[in-house]
Protein backbone atom coordinates (compact mmCIF):
# COMPACT_ATOMS: atom_id res chain seq x y z
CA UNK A 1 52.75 15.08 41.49
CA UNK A 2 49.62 15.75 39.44
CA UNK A 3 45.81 15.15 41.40
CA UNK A 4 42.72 15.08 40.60
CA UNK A 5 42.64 18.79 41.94
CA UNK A 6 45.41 19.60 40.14
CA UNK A 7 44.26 22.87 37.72
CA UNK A 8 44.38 22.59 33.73
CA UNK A 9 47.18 24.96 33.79
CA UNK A 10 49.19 22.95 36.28
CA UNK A 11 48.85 19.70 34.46
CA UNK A 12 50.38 21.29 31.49
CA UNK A 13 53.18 22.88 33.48
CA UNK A 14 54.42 19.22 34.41
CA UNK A 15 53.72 17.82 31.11
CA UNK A 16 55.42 20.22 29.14
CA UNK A 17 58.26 21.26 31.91
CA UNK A 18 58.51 18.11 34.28
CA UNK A 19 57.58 14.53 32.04
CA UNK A 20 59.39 16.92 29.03
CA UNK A 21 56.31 16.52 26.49
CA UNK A 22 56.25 19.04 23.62
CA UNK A 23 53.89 21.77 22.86
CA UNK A 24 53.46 19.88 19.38
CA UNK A 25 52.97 16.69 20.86
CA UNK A 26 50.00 18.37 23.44
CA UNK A 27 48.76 20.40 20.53
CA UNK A 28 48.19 17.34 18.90
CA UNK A 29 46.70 15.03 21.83
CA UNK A 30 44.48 17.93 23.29
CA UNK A 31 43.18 19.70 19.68
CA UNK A 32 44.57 23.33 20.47
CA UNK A 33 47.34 25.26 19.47
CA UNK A 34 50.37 25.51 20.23
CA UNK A 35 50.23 29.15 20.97
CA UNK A 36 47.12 28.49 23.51
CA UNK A 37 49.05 26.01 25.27
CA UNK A 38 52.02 28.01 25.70
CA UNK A 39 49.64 30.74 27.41
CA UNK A 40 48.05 28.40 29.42
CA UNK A 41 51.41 26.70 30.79
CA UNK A 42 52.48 30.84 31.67
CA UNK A 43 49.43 30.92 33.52
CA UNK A 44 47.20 33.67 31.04
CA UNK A 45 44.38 34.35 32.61
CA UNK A 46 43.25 35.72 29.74
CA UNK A 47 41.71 33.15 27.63
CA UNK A 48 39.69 30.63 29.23
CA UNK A 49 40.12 27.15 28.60
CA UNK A 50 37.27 25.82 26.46
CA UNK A 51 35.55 22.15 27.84
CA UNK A 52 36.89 20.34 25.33
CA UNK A 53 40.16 20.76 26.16
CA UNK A 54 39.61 20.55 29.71
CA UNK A 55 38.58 16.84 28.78
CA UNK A 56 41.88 16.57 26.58
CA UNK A 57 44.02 17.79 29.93
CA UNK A 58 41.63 15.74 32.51
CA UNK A 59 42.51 12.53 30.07
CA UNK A 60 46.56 13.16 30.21
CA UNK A 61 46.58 14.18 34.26
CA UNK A 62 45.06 10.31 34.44
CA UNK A 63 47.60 8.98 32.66
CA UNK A 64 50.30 10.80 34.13
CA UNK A 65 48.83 10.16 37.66
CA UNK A 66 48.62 6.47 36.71
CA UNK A 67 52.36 5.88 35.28
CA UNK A 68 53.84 8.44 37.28
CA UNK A 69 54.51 5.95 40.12
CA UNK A 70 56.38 3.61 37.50
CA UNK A 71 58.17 6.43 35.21
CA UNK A 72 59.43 9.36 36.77
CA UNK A 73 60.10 12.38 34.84
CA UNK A 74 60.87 12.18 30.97
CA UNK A 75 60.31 8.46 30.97
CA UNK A 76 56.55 9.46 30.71
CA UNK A 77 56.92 11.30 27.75
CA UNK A 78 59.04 8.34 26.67
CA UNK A 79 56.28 6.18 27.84
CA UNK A 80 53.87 8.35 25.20
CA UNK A 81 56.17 8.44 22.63
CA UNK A 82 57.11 5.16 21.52
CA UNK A 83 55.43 2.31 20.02
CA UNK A 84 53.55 0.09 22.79
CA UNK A 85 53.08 -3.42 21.77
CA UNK A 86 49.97 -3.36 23.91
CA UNK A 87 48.54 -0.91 21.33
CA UNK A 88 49.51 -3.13 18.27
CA UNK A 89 52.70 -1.08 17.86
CA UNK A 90 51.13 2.47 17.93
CA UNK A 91 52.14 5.71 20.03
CA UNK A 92 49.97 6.13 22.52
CA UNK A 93 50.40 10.42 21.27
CA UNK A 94 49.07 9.23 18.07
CA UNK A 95 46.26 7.10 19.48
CA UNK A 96 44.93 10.05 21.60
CA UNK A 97 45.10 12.57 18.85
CA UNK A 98 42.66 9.96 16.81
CA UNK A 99 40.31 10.09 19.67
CA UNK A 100 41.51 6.32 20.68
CA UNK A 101 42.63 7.58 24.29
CA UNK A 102 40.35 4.64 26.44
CA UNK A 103 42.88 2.27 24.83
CA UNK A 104 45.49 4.06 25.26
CA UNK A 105 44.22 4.22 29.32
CA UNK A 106 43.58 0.29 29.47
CA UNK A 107 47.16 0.08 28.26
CA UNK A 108 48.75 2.38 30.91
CA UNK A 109 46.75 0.88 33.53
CA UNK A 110 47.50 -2.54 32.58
CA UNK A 111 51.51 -1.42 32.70
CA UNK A 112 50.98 0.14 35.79
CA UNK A 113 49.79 -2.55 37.36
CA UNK A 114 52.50 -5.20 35.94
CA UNK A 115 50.36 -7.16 33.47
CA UNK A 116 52.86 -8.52 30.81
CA UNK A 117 52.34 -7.76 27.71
């Protein structure tokens, strides 16, 4: 379980390994490459994460943190993946890639906490 502690490189471990996210799909909601990712997740200490980024991977830790008592494992990433009514039909991936991620957090907190749709 991810906290607010939790380290950058941590929070992509789970995303990538435990919720089953893709390096695409975090390349695309955090603004780095793939490649940089992939080091990160190993644990490379040698490239340091730039703030940016650390923003990206503070923004996903919420929203794992906040689902993760509702959808265990891969049913995040399914969660991310798929068109949310409460976002007018959108992916939440493709919300937070356009820089739309405080909707996509209203949505996830709304779900967490059992507001119908």
């Amino acid at each position: 379980m991810l906290t607010e502690r939790s380290a950058p490189e941590e929070v992509v471990r789970v995303l990538l390994n435990d919720s089953k996210m893709t390096l695409g799909e975090l390349s695309e909601m955090i603004g780095a490459a793939e490649r940089s990712i992939s080091r990160w997740a190993r644990g490379d200490k040698s490239i340091v994460i730039q703030e940016r980024y650390l923003n990206a991977i503070d923004d996903l830790r919420y929203l794992h943190s906040v689902l993760g008592s509702s959808l265990a494992g891969a049913e995040f990433a399914h969660w991310m993946r798929t068109r949310n009514r409460r976002l007018g039909g959108e992916r939440p991936t493709t919300m937070i890639a356009a820089d739309r991620y405080k909707e996509v957090k209203k949505a996830a907190e709304a779900f967490a906490d059992g507001i119908p749709d």
